[in-house]
C-alpha atoms as a PDB file:
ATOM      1  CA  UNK A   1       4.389 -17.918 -13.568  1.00  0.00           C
ATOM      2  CA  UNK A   2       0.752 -18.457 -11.806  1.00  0.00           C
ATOM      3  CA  UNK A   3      -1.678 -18.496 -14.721  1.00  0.00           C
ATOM      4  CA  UNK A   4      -5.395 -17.628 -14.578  1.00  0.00           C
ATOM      5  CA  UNK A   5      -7.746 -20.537 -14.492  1.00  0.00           C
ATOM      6  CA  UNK A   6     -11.115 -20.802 -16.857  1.00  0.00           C
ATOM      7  CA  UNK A   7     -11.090 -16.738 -16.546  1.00  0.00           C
ATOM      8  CA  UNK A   8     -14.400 -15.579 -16.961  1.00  0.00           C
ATOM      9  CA  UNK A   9     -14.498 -11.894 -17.386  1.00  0.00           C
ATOM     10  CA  UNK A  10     -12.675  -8.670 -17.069  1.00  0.00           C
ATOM     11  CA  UNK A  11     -12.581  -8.358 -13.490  1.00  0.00           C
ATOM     12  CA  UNK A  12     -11.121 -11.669 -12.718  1.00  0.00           C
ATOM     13  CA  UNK A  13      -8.267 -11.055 -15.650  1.00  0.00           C
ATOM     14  CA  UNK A  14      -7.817  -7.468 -13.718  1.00  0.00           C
ATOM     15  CA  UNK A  15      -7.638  -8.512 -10.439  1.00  0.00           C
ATOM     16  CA  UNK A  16      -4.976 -11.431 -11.368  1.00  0.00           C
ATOM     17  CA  UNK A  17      -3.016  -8.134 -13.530  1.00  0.00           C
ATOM     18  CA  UNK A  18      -3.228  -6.371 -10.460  1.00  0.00           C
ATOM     19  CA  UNK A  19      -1.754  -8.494  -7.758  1.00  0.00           C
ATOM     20  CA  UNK A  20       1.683  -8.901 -10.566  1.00  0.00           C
ATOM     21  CA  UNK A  21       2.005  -5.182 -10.766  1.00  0.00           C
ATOM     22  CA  UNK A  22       1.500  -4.717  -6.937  1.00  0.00           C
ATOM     23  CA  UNK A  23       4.035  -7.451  -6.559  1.00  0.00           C
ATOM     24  CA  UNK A  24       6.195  -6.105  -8.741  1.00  0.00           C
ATOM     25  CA  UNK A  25       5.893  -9.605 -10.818  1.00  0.00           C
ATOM     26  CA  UNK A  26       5.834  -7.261 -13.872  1.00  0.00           C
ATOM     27  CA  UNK A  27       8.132  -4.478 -13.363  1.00  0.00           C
ATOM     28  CA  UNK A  28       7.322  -0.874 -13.611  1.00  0.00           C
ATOM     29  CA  UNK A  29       7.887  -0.136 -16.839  1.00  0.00           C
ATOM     30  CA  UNK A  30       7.168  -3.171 -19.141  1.00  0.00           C
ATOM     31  CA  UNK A  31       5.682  -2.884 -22.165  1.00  0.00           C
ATOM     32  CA  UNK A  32       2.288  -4.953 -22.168  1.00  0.00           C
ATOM     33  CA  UNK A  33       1.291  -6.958 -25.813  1.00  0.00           C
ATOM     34  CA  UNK A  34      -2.288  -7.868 -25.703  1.00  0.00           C
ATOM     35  CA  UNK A  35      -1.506 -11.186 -27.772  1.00  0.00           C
ATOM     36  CA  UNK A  36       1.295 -12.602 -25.228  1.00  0.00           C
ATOM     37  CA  UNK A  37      -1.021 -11.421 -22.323  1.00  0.00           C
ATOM     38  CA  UNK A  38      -4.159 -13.334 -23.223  1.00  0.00           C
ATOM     39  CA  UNK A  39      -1.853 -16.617 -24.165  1.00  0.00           C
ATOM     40  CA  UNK A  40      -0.344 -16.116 -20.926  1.00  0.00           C
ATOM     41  CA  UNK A  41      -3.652 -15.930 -19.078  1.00  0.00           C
ATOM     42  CA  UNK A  42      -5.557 -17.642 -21.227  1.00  0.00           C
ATOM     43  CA  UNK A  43      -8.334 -15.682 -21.315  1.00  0.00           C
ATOM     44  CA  UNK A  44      -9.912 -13.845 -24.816  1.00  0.00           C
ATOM     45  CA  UNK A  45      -9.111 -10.461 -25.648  1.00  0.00           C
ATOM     46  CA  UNK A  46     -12.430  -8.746 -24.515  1.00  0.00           C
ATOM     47  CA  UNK A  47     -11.242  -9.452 -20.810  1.00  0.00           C
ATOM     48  CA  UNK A  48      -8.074  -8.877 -21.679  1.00  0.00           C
ATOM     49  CA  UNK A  49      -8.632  -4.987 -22.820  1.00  0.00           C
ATOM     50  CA  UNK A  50     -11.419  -4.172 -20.274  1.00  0.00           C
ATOM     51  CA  UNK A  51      -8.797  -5.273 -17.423  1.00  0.00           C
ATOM     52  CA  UNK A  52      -6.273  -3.093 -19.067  1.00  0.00           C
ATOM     53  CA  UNK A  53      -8.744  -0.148 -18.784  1.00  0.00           C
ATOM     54  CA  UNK A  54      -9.530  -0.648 -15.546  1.00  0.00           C
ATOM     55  CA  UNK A  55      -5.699  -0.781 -14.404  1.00  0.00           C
ATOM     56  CA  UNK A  56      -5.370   2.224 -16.527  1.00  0.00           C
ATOM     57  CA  UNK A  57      -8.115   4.176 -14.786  1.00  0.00           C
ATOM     58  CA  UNK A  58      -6.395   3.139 -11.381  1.00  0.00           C
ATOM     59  CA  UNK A  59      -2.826   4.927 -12.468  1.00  0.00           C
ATOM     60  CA  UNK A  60      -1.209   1.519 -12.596  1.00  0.00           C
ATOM     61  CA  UNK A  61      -0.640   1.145 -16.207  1.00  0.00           C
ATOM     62  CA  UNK A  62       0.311   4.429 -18.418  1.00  0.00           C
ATOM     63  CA  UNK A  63      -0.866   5.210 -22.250  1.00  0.00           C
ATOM     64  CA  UNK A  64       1.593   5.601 -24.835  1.00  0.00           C
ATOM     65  CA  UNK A  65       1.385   8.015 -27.516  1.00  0.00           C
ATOM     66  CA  UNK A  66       1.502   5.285 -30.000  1.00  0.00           C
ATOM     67  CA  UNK A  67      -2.039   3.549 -28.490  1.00  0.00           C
ATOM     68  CA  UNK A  68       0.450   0.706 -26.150  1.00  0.00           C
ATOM     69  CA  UNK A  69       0.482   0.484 -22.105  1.00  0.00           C
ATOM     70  CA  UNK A  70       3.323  -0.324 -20.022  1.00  0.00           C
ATOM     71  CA  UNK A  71       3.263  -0.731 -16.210  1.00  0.00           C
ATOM     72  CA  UNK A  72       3.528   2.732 -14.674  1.00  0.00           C
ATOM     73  CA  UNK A  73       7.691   3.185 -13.515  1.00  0.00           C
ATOM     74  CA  UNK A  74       8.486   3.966 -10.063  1.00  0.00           C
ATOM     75  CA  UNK A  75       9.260   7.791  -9.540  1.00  0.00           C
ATOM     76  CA  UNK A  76      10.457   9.510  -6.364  1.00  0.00           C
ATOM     77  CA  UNK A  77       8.154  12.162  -7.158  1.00  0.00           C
ATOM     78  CA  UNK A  78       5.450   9.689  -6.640  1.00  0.00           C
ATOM     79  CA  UNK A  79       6.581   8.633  -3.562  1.00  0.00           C
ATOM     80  CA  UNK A  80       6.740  11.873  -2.587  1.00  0.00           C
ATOM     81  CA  UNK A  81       3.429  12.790  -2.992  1.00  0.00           C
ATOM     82  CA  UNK A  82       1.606   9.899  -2.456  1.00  0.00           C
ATOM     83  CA  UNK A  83       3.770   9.618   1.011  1.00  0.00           C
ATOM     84  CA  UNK A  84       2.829  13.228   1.598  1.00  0.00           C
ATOM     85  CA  UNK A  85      -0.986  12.768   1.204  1.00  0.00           C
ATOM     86  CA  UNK A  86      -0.957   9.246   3.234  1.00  0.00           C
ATOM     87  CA  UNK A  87       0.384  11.244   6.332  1.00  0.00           C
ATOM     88  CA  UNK A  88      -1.919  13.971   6.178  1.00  0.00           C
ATOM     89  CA  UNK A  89      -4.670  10.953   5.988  1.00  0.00           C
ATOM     90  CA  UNK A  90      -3.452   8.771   8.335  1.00  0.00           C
ATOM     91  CA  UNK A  91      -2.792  11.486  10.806  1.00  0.00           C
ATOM     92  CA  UNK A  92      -6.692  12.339  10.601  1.00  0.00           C
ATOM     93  CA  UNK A  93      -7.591   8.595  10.975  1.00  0.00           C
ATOM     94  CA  UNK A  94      -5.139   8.209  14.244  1.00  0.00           C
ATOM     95  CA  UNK A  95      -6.703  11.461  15.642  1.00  0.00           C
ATOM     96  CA  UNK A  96     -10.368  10.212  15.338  1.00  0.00           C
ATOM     97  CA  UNK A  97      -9.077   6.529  16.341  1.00  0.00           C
ATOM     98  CA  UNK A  98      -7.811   7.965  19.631  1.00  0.00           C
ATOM     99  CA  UNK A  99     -11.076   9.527  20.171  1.00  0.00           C
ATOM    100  CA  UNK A 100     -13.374   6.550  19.560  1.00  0.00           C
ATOM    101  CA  UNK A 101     -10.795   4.062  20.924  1.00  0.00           C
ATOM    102  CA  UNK A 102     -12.433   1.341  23.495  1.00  0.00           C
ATOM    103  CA  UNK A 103     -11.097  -1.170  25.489  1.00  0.00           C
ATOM    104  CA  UNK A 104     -11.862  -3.821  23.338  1.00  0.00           C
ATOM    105  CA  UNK A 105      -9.919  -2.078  20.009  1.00  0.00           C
ATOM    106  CA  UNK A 106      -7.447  -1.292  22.541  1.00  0.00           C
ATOM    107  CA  UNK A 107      -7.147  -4.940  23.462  1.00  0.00           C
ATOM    108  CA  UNK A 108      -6.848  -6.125  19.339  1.00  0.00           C
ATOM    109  CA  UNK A 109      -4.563  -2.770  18.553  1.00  0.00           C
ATOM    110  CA  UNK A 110      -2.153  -4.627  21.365  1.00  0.00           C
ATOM    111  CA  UNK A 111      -2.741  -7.914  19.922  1.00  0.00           C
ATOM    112  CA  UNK A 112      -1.398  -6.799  16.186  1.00  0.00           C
ATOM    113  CA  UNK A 113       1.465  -4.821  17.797  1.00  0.00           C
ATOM    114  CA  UNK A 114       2.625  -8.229  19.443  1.00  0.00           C
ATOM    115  CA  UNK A 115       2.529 -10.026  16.023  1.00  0.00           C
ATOM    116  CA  UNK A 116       4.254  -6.896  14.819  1.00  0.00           C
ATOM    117  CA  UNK A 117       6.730  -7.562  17.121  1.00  0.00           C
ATOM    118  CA  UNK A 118       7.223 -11.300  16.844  1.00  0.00           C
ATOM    119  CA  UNK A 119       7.579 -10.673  12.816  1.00  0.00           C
ATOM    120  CA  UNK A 120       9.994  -7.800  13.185  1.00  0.00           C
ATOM    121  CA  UNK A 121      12.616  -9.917  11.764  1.00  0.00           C
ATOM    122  CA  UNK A 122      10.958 -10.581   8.302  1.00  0.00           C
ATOM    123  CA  UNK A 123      10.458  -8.277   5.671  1.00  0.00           C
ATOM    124  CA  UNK A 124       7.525  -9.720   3.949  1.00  0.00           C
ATOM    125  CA  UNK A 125       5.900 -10.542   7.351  1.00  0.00           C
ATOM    126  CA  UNK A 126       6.621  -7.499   8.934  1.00  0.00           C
ATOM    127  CA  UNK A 127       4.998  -5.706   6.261  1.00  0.00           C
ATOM    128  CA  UNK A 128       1.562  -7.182   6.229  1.00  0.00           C
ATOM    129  CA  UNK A 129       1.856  -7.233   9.866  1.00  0.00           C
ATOM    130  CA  UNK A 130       2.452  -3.210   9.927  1.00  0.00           C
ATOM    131  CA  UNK A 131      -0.136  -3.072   7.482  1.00  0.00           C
ATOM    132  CA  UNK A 132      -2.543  -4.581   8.956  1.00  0.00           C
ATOM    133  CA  UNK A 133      -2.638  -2.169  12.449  1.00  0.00           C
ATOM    134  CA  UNK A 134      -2.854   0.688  10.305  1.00  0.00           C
ATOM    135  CA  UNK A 135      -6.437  -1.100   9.031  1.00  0.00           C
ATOM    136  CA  UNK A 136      -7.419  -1.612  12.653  1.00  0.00           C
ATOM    137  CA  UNK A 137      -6.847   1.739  13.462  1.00  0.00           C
ATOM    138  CA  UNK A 138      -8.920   3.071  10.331  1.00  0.00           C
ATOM    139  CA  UNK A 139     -12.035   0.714  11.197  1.00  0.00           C
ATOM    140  CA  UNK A 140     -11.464   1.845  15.189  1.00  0.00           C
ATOM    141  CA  UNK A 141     -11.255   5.377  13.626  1.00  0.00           C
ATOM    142  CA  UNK A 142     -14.426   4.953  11.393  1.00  0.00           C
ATOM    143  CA  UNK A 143     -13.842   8.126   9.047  1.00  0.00           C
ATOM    144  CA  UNK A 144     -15.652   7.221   5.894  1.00  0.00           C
ATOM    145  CA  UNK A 145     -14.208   9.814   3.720  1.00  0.00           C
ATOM    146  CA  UNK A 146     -10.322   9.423   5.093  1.00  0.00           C
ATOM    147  CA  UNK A 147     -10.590   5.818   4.683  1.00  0.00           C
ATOM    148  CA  UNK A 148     -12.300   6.323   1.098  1.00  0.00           C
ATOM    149  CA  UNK A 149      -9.621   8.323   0.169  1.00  0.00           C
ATOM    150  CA  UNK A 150      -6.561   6.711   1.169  1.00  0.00           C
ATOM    151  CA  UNK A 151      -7.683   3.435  -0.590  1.00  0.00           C
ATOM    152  CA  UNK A 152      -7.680   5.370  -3.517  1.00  0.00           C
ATOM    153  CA  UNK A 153      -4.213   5.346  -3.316  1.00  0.00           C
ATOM    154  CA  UNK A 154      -3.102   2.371  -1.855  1.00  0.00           C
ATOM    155  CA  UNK A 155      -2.676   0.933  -5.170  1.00  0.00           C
ATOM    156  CA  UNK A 156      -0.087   3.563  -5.623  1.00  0.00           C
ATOM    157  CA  UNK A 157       1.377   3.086  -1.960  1.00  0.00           C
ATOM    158  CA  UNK A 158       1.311  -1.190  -2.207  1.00  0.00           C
ATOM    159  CA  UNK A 159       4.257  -0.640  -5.099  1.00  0.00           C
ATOM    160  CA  UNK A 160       6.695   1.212  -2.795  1.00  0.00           C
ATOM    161  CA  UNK A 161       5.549  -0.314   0.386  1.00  0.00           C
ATOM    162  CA  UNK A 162       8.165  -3.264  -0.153  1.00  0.00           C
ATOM    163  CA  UNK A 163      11.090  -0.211  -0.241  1.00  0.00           C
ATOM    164  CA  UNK A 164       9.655   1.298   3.479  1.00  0.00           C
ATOM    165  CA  UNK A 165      11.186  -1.743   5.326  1.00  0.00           C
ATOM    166  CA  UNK A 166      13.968  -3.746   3.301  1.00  0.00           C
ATOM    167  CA  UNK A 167      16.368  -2.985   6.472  1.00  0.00           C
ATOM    168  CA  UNK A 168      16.272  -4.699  10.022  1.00  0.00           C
ATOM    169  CA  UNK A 169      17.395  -1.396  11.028  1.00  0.00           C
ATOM    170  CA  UNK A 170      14.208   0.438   9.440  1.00  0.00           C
ATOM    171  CA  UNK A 171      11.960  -2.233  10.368  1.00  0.00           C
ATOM    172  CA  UNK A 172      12.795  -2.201  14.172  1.00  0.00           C
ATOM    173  CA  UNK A 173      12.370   1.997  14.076  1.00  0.00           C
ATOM    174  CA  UNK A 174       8.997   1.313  12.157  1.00  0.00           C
ATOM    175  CA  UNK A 175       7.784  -1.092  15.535  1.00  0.00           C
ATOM    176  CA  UNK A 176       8.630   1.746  17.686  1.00  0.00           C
ATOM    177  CA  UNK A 177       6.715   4.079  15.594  1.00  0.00           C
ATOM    178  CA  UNK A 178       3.973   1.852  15.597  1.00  0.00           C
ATOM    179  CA  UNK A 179       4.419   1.469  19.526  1.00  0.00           C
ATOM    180  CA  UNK A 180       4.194   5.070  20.135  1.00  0.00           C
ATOM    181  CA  UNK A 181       1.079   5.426  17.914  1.00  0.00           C
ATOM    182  CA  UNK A 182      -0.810   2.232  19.532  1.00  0.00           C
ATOM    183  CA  UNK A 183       0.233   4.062  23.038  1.00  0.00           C
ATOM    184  CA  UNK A 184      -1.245   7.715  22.277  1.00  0.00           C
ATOM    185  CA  UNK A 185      -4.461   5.940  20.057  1.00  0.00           C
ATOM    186  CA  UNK A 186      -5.517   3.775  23.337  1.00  0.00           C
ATOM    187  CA  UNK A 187      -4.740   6.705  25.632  1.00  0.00           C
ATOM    188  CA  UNK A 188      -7.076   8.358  24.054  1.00  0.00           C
ATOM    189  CA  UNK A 189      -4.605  11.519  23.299  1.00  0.00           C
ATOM    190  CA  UNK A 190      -5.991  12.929  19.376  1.00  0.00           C
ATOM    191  CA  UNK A 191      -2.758  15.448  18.776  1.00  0.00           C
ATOM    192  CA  UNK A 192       0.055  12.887  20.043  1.00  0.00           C
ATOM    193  CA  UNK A 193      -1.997  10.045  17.923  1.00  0.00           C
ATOM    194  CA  UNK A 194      -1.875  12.704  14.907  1.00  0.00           C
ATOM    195  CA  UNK A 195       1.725  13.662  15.393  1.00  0.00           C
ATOM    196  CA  UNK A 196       3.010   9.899  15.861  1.00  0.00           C
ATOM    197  CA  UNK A 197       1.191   8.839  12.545  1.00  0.00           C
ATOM    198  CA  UNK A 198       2.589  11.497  10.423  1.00  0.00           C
ATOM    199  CA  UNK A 199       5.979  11.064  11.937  1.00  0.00           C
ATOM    200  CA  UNK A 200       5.864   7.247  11.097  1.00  0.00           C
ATOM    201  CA  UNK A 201       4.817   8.023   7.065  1.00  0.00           C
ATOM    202  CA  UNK A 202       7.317  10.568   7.340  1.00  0.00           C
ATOM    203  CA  UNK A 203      10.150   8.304   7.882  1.00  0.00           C
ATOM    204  CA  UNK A 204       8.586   5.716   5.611  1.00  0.00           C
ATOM    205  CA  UNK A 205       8.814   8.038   3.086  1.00  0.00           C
ATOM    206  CA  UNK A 206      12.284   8.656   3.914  1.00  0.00           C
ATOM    207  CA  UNK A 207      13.183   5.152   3.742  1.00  0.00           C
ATOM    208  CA  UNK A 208      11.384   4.316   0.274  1.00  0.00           C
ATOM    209  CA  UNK A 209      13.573   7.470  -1.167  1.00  0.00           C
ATOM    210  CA  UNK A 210      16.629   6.227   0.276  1.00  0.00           C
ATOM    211  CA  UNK A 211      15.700   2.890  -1.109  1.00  0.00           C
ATOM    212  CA  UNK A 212      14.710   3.703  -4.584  1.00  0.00           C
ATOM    213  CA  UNK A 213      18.402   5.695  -5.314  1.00  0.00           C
ATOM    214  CA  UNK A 214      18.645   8.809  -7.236  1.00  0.00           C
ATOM    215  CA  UNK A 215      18.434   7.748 -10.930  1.00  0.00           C
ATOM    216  CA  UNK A 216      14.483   7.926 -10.871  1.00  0.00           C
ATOM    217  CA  UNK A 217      13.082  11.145 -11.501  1.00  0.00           C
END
């Protein structure tokens, strides 16, 4: 396991927390000791605990009634919801991307598509590739309060994101989804660029439920 080097504060302990719950290094629902933690990381407790309460303000880590943390579990409720609110956001941020939406975005939109493309074929890749145009398209877009608010979750949305595209089957559906949305965003069409991007989180949605089974609540 990748340990922390000469750790020097909170933040650098949280951030390192953070990337092993987003990568699901330690799994929803672990029970966190503060002693085995700060050997692990080898940092001191008072980084230790103000990482912990950051994570815990972010809705990554849950309290126990006893005073303890574990990692937050997975829930298909929380997929639901967060997927629900992401397509509301993202179809505001395709809508003002197709408005704004110059030659020169267009050009780097296409670029991102064809690595989106090329990458099809690999989960991991395909991911941060698919990830990645939806950026572009919020900094094309330049909606400071959609943008604010969907990195608020995307926390939340980085845990499940892995479950959107485990199938060659989903991921090739996701690159025509992203296809349609590049196509209405550099035509400069608002409603079809709105429709396409809450169609696409739709069907992720779909695909993290169908991933996650029914035993979760």
């Amino acid at each position: 396991m990748e340990r922390v080097r000469r750790a020097s504060g909170g933040q650098l302990v949280y951030e390192e927390l953070r990337r092993r719950i987003l990568g699901l290094e330690l799994e929803p629902g672990t029970r966190l000791f503060e002693p085995q933690l700060a050997a692990d990381l080898q940092v001191s407790r008072t980084p230790l605990r103000e990482a912990l309460r950051l994570l815990l303000a972010e809705d990554l880590l849950d309290q126990l009634p006893t005073g303890g943390m574990v990692v937050r579990p997975l829930s298909r409720r929380d997929v639901d919801e967060l997927y629900g609110v992401r397509g509301g956001l993202e179809g505001v941020i395709a809508a003002r991307a197709a408005e704004r939406c110059d030659e020169r975005a267009a050009v780097r939109l296409q670029a991102l598509l064809d690595r989106n493309e090329r990458l099809v074929g690999l989960a991991d890749d395909a991911m941060g590739a698919g990830h990645d145009l939806h950026v572009l398209i919020g900094e094309v877009a330049d909606h400071a309060w959609a943008t604010r608010l969907l990195d608020q979750i995307d926390g939340q949305l980085a845990r499940y994101r892995r479950f959107t595209n485990q199938t060659q089957e989903r991921r090739e559906a996701a690159l025509v989804e992203h296809t349609g949305l590049v196509e209405a965003v550099t035509a400069g069409d608002p409603s079809t660029a709105r429709e396409r991007a809450e169609e696409h989180v739709a069907h992720a949605r779909e695909a993290a439920l169908a991933a996650l089974g029914t035993d979760l609540p």
